[in-house]
Protein backbone atom coordinates (compact mmCIF):
# COMPACT_ATOMS: atom_id res chain seq x y z
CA UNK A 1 0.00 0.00 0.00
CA UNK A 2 2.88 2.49 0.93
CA UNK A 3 4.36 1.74 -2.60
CA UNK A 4 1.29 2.17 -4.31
CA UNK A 5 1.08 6.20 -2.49
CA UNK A 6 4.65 6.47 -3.36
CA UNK A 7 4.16 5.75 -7.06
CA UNK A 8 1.16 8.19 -7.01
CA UNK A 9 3.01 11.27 -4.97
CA UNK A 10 5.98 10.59 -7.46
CA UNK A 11 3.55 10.54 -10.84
CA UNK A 12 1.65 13.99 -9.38
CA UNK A 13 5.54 15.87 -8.94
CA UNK A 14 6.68 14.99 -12.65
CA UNK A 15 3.39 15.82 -13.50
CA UNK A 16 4.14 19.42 -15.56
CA UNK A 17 6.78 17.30 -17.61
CA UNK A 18 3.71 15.21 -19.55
CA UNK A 19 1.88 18.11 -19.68
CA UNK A 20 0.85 18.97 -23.62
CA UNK A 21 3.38 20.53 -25.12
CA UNK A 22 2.62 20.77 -28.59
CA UNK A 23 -0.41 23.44 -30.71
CA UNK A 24 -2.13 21.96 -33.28
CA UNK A 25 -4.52 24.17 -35.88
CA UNK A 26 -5.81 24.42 -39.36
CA UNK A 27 -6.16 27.35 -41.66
CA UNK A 28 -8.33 27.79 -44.82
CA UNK A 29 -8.34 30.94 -46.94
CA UNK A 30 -11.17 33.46 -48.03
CA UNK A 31 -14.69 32.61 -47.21
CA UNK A 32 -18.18 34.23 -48.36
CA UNK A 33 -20.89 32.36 -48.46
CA UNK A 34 -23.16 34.21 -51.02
CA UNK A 35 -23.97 37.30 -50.85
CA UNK A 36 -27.11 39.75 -51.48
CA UNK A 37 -24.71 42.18 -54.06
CA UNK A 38 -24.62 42.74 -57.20
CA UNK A 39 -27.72 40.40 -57.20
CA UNK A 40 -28.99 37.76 -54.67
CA UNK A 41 -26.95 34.48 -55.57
CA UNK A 42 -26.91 32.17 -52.59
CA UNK A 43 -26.96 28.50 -52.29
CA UNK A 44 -30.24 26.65 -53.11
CA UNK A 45 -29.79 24.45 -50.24
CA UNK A 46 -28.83 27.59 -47.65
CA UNK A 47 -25.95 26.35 -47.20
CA UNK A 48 -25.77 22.82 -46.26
CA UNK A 49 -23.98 21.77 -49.12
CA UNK A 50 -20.65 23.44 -47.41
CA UNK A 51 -20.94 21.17 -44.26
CA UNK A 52 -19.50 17.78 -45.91
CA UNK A 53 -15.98 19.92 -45.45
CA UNK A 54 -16.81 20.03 -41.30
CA UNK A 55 -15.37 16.66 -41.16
CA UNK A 56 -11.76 18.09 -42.54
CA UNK A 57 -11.96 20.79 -40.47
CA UNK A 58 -12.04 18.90 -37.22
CA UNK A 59 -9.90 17.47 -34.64
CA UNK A 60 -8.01 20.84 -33.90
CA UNK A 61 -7.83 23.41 -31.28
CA UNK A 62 -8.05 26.79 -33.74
CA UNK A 63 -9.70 26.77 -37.28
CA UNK A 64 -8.39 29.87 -38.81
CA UNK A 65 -10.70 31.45 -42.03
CA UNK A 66 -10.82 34.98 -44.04
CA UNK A 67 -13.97 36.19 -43.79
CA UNK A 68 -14.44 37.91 -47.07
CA UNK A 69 -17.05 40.20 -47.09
CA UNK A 70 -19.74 40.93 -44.30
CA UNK A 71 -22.85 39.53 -43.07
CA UNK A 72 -25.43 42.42 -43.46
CA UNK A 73 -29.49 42.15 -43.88
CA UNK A 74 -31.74 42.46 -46.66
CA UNK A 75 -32.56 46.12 -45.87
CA UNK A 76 -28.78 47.17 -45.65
CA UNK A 77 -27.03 48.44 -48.49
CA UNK A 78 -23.76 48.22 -50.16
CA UNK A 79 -21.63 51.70 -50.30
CA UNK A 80 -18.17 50.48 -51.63
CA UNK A 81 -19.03 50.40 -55.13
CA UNK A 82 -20.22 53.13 -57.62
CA UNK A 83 -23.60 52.37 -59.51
CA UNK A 84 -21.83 52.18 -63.04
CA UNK A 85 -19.08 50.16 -61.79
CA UNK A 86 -21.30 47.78 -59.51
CA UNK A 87 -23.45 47.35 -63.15
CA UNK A 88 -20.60 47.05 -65.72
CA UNK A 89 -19.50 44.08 -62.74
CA UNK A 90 -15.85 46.20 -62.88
CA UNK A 91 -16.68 46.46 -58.66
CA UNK A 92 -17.86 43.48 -56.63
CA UNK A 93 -19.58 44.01 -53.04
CA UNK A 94 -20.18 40.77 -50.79
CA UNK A 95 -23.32 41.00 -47.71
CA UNK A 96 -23.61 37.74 -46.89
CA UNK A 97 -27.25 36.89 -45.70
CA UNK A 98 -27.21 37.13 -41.46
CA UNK A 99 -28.59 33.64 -41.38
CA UNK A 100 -25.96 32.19 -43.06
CA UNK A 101 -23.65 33.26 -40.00
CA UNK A 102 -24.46 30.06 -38.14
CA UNK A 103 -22.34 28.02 -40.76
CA UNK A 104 -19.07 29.21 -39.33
CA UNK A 105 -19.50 27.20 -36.08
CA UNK A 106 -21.17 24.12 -38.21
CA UNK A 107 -17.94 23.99 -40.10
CA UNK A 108 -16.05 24.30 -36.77
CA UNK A 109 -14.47 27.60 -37.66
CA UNK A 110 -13.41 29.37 -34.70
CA UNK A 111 -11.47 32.62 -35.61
CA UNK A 112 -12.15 35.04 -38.34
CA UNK A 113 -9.87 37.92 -40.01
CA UNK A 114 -11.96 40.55 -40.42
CA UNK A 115 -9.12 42.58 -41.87
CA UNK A 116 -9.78 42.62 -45.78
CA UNK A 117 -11.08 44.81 -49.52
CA UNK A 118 -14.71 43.13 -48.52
CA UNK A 119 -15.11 43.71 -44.95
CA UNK A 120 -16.50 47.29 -45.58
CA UNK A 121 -18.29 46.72 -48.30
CA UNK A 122 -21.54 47.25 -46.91
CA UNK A 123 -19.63 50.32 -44.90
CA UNK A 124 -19.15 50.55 -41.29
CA UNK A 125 -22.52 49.70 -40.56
CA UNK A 126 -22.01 46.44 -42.25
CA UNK A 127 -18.89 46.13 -40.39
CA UNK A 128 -19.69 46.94 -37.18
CA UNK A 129 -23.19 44.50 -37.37
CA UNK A 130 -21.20 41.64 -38.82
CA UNK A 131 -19.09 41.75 -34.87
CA UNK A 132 -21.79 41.86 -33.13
CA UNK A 133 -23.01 38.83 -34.94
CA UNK A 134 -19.76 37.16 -34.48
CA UNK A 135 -20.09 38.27 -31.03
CA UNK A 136 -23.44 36.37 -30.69
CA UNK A 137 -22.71 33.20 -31.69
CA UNK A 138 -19.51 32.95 -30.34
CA UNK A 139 -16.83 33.29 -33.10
CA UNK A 140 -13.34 35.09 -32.26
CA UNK A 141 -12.46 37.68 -34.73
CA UNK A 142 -9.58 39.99 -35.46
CA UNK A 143 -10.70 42.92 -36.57
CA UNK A 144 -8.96 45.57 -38.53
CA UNK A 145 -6.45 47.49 -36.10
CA UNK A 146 -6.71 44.89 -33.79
CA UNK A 147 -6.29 41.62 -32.74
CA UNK A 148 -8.13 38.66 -30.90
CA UNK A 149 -7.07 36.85 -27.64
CA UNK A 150 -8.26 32.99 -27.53
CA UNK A 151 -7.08 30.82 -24.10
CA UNK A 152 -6.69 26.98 -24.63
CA UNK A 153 -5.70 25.55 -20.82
CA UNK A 154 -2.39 26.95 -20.26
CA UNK A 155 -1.60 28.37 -23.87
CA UNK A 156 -2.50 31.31 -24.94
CA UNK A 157 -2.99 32.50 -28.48
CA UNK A 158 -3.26 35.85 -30.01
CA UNK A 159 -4.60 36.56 -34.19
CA UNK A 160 -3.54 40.06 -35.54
CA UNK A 161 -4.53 40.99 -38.67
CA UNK A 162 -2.65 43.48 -41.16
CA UNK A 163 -4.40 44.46 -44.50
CA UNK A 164 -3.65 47.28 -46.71
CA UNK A 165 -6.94 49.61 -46.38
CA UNK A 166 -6.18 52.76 -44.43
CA UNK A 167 -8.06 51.78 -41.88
CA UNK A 168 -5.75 48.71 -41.41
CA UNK A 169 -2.68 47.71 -39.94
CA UNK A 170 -0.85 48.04 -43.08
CA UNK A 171 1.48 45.51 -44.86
CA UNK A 172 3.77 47.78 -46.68
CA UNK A 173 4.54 49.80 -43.22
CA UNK A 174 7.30 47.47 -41.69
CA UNK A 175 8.27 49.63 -39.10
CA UNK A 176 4.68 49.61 -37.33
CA UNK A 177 4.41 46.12 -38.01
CA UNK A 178 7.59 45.42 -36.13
CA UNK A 179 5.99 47.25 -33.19
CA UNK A 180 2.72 46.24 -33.11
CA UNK A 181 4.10 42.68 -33.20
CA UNK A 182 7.18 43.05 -30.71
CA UNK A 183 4.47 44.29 -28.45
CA UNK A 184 1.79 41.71 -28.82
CA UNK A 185 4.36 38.71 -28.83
CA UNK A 186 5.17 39.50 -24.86
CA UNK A 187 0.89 38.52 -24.51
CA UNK A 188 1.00 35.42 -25.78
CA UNK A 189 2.53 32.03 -25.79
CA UNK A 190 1.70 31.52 -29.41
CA UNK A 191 1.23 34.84 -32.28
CA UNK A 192 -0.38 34.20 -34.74
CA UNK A 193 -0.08 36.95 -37.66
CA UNK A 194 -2.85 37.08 -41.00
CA UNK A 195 -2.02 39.36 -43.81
CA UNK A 196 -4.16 40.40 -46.80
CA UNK A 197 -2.14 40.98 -49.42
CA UNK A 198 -0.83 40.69 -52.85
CA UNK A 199 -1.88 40.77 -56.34
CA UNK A 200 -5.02 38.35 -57.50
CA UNK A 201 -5.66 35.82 -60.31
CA UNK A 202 -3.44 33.33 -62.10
CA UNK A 203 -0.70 35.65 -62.75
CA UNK A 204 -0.23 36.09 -59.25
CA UNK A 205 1.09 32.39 -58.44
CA UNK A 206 4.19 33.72 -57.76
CA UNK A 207 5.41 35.45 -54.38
CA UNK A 208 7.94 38.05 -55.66
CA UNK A 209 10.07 39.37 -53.59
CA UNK A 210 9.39 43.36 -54.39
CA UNK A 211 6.46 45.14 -53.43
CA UNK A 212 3.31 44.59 -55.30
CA UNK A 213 1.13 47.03 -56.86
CA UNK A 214 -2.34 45.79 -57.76
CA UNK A 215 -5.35 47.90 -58.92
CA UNK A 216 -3.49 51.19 -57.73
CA UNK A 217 -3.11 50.13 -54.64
CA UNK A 218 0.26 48.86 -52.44
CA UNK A 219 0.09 45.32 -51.00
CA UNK A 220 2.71 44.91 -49.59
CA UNK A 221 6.44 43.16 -50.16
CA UNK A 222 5.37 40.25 -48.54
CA UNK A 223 8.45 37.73 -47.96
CA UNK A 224 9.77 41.41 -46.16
CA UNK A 225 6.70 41.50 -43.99
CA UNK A 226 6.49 38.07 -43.14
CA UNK A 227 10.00 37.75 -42.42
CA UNK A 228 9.94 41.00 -40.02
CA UNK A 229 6.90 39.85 -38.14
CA UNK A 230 8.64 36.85 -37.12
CA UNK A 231 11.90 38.45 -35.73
CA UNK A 232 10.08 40.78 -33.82
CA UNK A 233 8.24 37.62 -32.55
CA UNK A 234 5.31 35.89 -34.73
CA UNK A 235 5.08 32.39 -34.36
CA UNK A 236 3.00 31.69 -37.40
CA UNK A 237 2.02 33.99 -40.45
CA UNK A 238 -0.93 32.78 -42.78
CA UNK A 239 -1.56 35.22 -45.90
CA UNK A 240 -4.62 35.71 -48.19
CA UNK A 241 -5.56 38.31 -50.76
CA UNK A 242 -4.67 36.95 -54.07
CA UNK A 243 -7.72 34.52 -54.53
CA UNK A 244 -5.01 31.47 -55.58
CA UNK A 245 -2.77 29.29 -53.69
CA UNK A 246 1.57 30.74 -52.96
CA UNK A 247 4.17 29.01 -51.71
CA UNK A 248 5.51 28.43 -48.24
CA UNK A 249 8.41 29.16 -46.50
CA UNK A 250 10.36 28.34 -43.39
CA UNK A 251 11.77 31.08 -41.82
CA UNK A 252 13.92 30.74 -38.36
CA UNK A 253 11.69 28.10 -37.34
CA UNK A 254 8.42 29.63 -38.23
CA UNK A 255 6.05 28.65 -40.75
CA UNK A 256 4.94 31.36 -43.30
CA UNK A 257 2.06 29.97 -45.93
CA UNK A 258 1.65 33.39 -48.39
CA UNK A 259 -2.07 32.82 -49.77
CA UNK A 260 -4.26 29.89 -48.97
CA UNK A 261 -6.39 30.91 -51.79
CA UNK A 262 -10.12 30.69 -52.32
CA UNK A 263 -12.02 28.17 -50.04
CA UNK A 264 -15.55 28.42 -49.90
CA UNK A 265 -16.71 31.27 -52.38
CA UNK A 266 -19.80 30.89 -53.54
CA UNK A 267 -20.71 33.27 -56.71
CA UNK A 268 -18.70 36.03 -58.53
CA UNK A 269 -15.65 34.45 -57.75
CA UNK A 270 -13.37 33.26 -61.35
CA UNK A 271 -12.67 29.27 -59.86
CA UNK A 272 -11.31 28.06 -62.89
CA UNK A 273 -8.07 26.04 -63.01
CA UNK A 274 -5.65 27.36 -60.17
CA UNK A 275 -8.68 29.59 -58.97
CA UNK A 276 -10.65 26.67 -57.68
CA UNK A 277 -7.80 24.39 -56.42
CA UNK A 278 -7.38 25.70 -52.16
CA UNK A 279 -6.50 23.71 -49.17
CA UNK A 280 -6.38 23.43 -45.44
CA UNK A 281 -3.12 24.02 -43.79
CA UNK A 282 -2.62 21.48 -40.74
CA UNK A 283 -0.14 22.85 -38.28
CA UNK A 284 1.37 21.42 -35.54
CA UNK A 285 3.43 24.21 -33.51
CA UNK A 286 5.51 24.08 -30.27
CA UNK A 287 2.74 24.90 -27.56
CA UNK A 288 5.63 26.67 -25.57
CA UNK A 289 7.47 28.61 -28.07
CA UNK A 290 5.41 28.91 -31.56
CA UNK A 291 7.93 26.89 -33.41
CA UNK A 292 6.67 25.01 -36.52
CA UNK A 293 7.01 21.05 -35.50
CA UNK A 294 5.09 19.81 -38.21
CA UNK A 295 1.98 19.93 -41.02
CA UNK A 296 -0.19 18.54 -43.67
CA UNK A 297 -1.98 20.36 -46.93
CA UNK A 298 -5.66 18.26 -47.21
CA UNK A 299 -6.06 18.89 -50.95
CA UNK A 300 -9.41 20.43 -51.55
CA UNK A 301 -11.28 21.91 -54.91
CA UNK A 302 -14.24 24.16 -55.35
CA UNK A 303 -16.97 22.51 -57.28
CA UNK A 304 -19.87 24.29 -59.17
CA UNK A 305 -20.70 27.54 -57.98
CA UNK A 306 -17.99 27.21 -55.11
CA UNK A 307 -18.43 24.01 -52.99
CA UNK A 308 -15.61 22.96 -51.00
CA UNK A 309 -14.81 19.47 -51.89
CA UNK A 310 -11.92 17.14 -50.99
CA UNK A 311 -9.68 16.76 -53.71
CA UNK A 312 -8.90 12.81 -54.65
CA UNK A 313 -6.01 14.21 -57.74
CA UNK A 314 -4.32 15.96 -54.39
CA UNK A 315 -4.01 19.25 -56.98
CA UNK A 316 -2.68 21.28 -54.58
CA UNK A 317 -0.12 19.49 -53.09
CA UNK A 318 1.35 19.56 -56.61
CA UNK A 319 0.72 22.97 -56.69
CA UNK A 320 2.15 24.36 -53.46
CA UNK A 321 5.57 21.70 -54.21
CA UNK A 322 5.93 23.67 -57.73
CA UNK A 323 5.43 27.33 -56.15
CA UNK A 324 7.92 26.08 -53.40
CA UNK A 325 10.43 25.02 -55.12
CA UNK A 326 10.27 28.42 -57.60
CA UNK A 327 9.86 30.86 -55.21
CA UNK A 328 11.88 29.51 -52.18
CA UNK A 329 14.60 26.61 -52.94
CA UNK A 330 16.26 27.60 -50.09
CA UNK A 331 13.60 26.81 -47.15
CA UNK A 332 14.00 23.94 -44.87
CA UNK A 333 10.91 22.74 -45.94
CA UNK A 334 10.19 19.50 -47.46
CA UNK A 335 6.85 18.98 -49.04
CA UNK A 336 6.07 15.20 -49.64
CA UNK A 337 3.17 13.58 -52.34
CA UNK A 338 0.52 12.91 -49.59
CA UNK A 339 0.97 16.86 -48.26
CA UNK A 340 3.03 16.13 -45.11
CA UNK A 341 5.41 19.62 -44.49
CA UNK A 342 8.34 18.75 -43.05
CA UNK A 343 11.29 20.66 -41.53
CA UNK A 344 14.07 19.37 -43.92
C-alpha cells in the first residue's frame, strides 16, 4: 500500500513534464458564403452543401478562415461600389445573408480575419453589425487594427490581422508592423499573424520578392513583412488576398504559408483552373514557443458555384511543391506527395 502512495506522490511531482506541449490548428483561406450584391446568388440548399468539409476541419484546437465580405441584412445596403461600376461588374460588393452566419461554427471555424477589400463593403454599418453577430454566436475575430485573444488551458494565443486599407494595420509599413508585433508577442505564448495581401488571379502564383502594386493600390512586399513579423516575434504567419494558392516558406523556425487561396466562395468568384484548387493548412506548432514542428496540406477543390470538396487528384499538393520550389529553394521545408510539411 505504501508503494502504491509512493508511485502516485511521485507521478503527481513529474506531472508538468507530460503536460501537452505541442499546438495543433488548421487554416483555410477566403470565405463568403453568397452574398445579397450585385444580385442575390446564394446556395439553393442555404448552405448545407458546405458542411461535408466540417469533417476536414475537425480534430483541432483553432480553425483559422478569411472572412471575405460581411454579413449584413436584406434592408442594408452596399456603399463600396459606384452604380456604373457595380453594373458594368468592374466592382464586386459581398453581404452575406445574417442567417448564413451560423455556418461558421457548423464547419467548426473558430477565428475570423476581419481585416480585408470586402469587410466594408456594406460600410461601417455592415462592419460593425457583422461583430456583433460574431459576437453572438460565439466566433473570435480579429478585426482591422486589432487583434483577438483565444485561451486553450495553459496556452494562450493571439490573431492580428494586417491588411492594406487605411483603416488597417498596413502591410507595406514594416516599421509599425515590427511594433505592433514586438508588443503583442510578450501577450501570448503563441502569435499568430494574417495578412491580406498581394496581387489576384493566375498571374499572381508567384510570391515576388518586391512590393506589389495591384489595382493602384500597395500590397505589400510580402516575404519582407512576413520575415519582419517573425523576428520581432510571430510564431506563425498565414496570408490571403490573391484569390489562388503561394508558396511556403520556413523562416527561423516559423512557418509562413503566403495565400491559402479561395475556399468556400460561392458566386462572382473566377474558380477556374488554379482559382478553384485551395486547401487546409494542418499545423502542428511548439505549444511553448510557436515553433513550426510539423503539417499537412488536405487537398481540396471548389466545385460548381464554389463548394468545398476534398480533392482525390491531391491538386494542390502539386501545386504548393511547384510554387515552393520556384519561389523559395532555399527553405527547410520538405513537401512530400501525400501533403506532409516537413522541416528538412
Amino acid at each position: 500500500m505504501h508503494k502504491f502512495l509512493i508511485v502516485i506522490v511521485v507521478l503527481f511531482l513529474f506531472l508538468p513534464s507530460f503536460a501537452i506541449t505541442q499546438f495543433r490548428l488548421k487554416a483555410v483561406g477566403d470565405v463568403m458564403f453568397g452574398s445579397y450584391t450585385p444580385s442575390l446568388e446564394v446556395p439553393e440548399k442555404g448552405g448545407e452543401e458546405y458542411l461535408p468539409i466540417a469533417l476536414y476541419l475537425s480534430g483541432v484546437s483553432l480553425v483559422f478562415a478569411n472572412l471575405e465580405g460581411s454579413f449584413a441584412t436584406s434592408t442594408m445596403k452596399a456603399s463600396k461600389c459606384s452604380p456604373a461600376s457595380r453594373a458594368a461588374g468592374r466592382c464586386y460588393e459581398f453581404g452575406m445573408p445574417e442567417t448564413f452566419a451560423p455556418l461558421l461554427k457548423k464547419l467548426g471555424i473558430t477565428v475570423v480575419s476581419l481585416d480585408n477589400n470586402h469587410s466594408e463593403d456594406y460600410g461601417i454599418e455592415g462592419y460593425n453589425f457583422t461583430k456583433r453577430l460574431l459576437d453572438d454566436i460565439g466566433i473570435s475575430y480579429a478585426p482591422k487594427k486589432g487583434y483577438s485573444t483565444l485561451q486553450y488551458g495553459s496556452t494562450s494565443v493571439g490573431v492580428v490581422a494586417f491588411g492594406f486599407s487605411t483603416s488597417s494595420y498596413t502591410v507595406s509599413d514594416i516599421e509599425t508592423a515590427k511594433s505592433i508585433v514586438s508588443k503583442l508577442a510578450k501577450k501570448f505564448n503563441i502569435l499568430i499573424v494574417t495578412f491580406h495581401g498581394g496581387a489576384e488571379g493566375r498571374k499572381a502564383l508567384n510570391t515576388p520578392k518586391t512590393t506589389e502594386m495591384f489595382m493602384g493600390e500597395n500590397r505589400g512586399n510580402l516575404p519582407l513583412f512576413a520575415k519582419t513579423v517573425i523576428d520581432a516575434g510571430a510564431d506563425l504567419v498565414l496570408g490571403h488576398g490573391p484569390h489562388v494558392l503561394r508558396a511556403m516558406e520556413l523562416y527561423k523556425d516559423r512557418l509562413i504559408v503566403y495565400s491559402m487561396g479561395n475556399f468556400l466562395t460561392y458566386g462572382h468568384f473566377n474558380l477556374k483552373n488554379e482559382n478553384g484548387v485551395t486547401a487546409i493548412f494542418d499545423v502542428t506548432l511548439d505549444a511553448n514557443n510557436g515553433a513550426f514542428q510539423n503539417g499537412n496540406i488536405i487537398p481540396v477543390v471548389q466545385i460548381g458555384k464554389g463548394i468545398p470538396t476534398y480533392d482525390s487528384t491531391k491538386s494542390a499538393i502539386t501545386l504548393l511543391q511547384r510554387l515552393t520550389k520556384e519561389d523559395f529553394p532555399m527553405t527547410g521545408l520538405s513537401i512530400s506527395n501525400d501533403g506532409e510539411i516537413r522541416k528538412q
